[in-house]
Protein backbone atom coordinates (compact mmCIF):
# COMPACT_ATOMS: atom_id res chain seq x y z
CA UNK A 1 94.91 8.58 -46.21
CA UNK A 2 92.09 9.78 -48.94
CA UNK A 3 90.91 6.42 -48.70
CA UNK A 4 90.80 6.16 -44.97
CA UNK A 5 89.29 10.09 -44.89
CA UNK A 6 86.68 8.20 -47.20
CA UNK A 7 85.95 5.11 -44.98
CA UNK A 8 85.75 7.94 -42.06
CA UNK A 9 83.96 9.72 -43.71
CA UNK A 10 81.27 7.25 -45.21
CA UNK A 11 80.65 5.99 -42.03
CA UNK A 12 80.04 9.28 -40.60
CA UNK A 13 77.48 10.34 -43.28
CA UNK A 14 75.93 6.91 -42.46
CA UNK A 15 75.66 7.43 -39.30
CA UNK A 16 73.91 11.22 -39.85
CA UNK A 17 71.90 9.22 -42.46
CA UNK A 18 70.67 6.88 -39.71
CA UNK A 19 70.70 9.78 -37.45
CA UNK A 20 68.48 11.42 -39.65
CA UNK A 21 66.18 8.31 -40.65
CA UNK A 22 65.71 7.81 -36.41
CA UNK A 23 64.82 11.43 -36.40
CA UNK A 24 62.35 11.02 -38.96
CA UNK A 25 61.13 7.83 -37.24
CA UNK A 26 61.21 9.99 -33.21
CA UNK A 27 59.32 13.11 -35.94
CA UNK A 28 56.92 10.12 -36.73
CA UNK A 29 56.27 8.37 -32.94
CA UNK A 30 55.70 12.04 -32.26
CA UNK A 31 53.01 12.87 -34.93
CA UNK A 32 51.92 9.59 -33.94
CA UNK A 33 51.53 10.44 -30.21
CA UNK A 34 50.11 14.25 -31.26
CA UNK A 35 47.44 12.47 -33.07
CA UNK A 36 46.65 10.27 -30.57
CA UNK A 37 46.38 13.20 -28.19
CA UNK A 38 44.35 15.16 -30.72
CA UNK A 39 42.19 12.02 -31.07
CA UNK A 40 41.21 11.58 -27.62
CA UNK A 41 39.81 14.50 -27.35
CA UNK A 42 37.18 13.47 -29.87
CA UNK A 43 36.48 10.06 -28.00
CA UNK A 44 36.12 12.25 -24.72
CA UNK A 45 33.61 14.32 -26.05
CA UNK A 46 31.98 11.23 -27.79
CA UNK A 47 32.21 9.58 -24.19
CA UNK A 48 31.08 12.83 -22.62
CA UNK A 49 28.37 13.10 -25.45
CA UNK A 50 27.06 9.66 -24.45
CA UNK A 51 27.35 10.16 -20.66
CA UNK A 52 24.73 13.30 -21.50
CA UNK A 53 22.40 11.61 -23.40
CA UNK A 54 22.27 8.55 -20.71
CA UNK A 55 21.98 11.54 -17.92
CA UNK A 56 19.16 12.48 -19.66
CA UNK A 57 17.29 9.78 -20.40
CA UNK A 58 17.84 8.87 -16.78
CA UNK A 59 16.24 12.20 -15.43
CA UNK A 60 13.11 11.97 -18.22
CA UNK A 61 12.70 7.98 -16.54
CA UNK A 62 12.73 9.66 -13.42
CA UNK A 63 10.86 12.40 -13.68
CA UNK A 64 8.31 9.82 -15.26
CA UNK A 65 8.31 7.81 -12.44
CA UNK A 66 7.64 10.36 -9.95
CA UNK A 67 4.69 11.98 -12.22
CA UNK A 68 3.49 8.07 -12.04
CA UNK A 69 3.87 7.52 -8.44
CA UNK A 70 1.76 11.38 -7.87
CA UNK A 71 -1.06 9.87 -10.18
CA UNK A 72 -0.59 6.55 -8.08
CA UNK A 73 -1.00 8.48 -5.02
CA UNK A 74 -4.06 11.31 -6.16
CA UNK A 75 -5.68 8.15 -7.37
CA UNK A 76 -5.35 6.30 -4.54
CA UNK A 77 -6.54 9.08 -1.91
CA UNK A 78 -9.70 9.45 -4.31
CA UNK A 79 -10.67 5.84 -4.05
CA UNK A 80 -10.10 5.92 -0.16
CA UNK A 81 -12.29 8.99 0.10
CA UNK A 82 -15.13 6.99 -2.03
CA UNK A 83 -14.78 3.83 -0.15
CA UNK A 84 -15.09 5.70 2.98
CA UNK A 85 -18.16 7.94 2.13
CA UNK A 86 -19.50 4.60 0.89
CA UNK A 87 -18.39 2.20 3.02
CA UNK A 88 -21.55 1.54 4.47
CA UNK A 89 -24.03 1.68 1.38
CA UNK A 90 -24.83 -1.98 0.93
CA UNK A 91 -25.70 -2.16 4.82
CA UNK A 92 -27.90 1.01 4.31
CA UNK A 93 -28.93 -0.24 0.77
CA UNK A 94 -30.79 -3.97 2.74
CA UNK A 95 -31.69 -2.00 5.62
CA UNK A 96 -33.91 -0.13 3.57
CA UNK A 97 -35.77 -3.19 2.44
CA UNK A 98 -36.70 -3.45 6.42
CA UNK A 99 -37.62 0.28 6.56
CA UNK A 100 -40.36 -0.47 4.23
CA UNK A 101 -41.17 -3.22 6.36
CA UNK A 102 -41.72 -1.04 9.22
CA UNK A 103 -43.56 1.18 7.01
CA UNK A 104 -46.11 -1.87 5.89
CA UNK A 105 -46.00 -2.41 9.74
CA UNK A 106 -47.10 0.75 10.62
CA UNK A 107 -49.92 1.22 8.48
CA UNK A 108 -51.42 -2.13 9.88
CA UNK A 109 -51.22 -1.46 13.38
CA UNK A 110 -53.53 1.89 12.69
CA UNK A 111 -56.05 0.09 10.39
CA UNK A 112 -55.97 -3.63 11.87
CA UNK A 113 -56.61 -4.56 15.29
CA UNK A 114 -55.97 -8.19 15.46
CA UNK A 115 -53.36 -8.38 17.77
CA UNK A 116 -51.62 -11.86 16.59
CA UNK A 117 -51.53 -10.53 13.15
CA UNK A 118 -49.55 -7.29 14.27
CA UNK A 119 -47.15 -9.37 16.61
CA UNK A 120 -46.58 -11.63 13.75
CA UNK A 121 -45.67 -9.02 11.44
CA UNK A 122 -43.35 -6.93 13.84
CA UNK A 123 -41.73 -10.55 14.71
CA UNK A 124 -41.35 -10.93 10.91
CA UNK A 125 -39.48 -7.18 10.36
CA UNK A 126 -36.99 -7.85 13.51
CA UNK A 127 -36.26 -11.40 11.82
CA UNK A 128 -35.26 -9.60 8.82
CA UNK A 129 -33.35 -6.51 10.40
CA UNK A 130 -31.69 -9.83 12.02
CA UNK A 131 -30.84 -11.56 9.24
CA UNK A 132 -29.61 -8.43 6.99
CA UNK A 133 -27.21 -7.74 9.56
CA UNK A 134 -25.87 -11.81 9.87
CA UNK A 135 -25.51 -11.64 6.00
CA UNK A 136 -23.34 -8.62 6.65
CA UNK A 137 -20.87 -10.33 8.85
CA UNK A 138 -22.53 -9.00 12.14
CA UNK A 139 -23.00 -11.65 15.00
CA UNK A 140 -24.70 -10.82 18.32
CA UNK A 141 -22.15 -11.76 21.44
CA UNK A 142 -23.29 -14.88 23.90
CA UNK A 143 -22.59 -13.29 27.59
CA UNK A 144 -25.54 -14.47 29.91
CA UNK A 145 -23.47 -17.20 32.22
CA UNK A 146 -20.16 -16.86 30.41
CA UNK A 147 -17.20 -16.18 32.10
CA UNK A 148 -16.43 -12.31 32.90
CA UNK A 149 -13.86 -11.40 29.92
CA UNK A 150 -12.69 -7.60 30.12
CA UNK A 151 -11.52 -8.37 26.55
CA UNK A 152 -15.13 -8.38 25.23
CA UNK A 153 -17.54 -7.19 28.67
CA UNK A 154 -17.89 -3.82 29.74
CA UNK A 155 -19.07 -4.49 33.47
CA UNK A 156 -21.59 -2.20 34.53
CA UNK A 157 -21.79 -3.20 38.07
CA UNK A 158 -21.23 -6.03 40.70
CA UNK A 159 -24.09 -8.35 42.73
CA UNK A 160 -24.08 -11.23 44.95
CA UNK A 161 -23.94 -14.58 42.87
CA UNK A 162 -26.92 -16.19 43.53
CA UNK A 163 -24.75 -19.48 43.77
CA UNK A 164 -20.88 -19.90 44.14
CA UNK A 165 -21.03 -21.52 40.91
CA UNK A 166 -21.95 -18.05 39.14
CA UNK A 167 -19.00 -16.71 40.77
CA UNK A 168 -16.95 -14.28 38.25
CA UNK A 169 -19.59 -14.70 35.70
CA UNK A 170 -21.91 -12.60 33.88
CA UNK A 171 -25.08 -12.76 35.15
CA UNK A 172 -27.22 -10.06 33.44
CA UNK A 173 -26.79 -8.18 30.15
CA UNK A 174 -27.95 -4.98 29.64
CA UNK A 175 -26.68 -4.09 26.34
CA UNK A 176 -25.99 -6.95 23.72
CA UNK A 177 -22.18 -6.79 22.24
CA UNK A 178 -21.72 -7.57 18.64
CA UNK A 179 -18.90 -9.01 16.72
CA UNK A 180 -18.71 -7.82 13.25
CA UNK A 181 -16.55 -10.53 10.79
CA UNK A 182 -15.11 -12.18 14.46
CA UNK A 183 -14.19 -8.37 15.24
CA UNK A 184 -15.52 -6.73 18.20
CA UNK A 185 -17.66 -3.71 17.35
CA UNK A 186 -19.40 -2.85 20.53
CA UNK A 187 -18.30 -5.32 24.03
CA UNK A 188 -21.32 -6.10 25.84
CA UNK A 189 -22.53 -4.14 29.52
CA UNK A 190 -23.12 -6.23 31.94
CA UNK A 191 -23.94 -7.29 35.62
CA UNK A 192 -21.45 -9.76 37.15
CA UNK A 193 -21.77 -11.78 39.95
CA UNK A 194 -19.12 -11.89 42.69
């Protein structure tokens, strides 16, 4: 029975041994796991490290951006401002030519009493107040017989048409209307018949 107390016995150490060997290996998966544990950690914070930086870099883009867009805007409400208060310069800028003109104009009707030469002359400044305002885009309204539009005539009051023909139309105009660029600027009074 020593012999079969040894066989027992042999396989029973073996079995410790492997026992002892799977411990080693379970000691091993755990160390294993530990470090991977331990290890994440480090990636977090790398993660978390790189999730700050982009947070960052996000807020300086947008803070950027919204520094750009006040510039944008100041910029913009300073050119507006400067286009309005000189909206009007080139218009004053040839009228000006004219108001010389009238000047010249003036100064001959006191010294010069040929009376064709002064009619001339004024004829000549209204032709060029005229044209200085058609170069600008503004274009004098054609009422007299047109049809009575409340979209462009302002009707200052009603008469008799002399003929049923002139029925509804205007028949009279008192003030001229103007379109400037194919925009109404002032509508045109006027008499209608009915």
């Amino acid at each position: 029975m020593n012999q079969a107390d040894n066989e027992m016995t042999q396989p029973t150490e073996t079995n410790e041994n492997n026992a002892s060997f799977n411990g080693a290996e379970m000691n091993t998966d755990e160390n294993a796991a530990s470090n991977e544990t331990a290890a994440q950690p480090v990636i977090e914070l790398t993660e978390l490290e790189k999730l700050d930086a982009e947070l960052k870099e996000q807020k300086d883009k947008y803070l950027r951006l919204m520094a750009e867009f006040d510039n944008f805007r100041r910029r913009t409400a300073k050119e507006r401002l400067d286009l309005i208060q000189t909206a009007g310069k080139d218009v004053i800028v040839s009228l000006l030519d004219v108001l010389d003109d009238c000047d010249r104009a003036e100064k001959q009707l006191q010294s010069n009493l040929d009376l064709e030469a002064q009619k001339e002359g004024i004829l000549l400044v209204f032709n060029k107040i005229r044209s200085n305002l058609f170069n600008k885009g503004v274009k004098a309204m054609e009422s007299i017989h047109a049809e009575f539009d409340v979209e462009k005539h302002e009707a200052i009051t009603e008469i008799p048409a002399p003929t049923p023909k002139l029925k509804g139309k205007v028949l009279d105009e008192v003030m001229k209307g103007y379109y400037l660029n194919d925009k109404i600027i002032r509508f045109a009074k006027v008499v209608v018949g009915n």
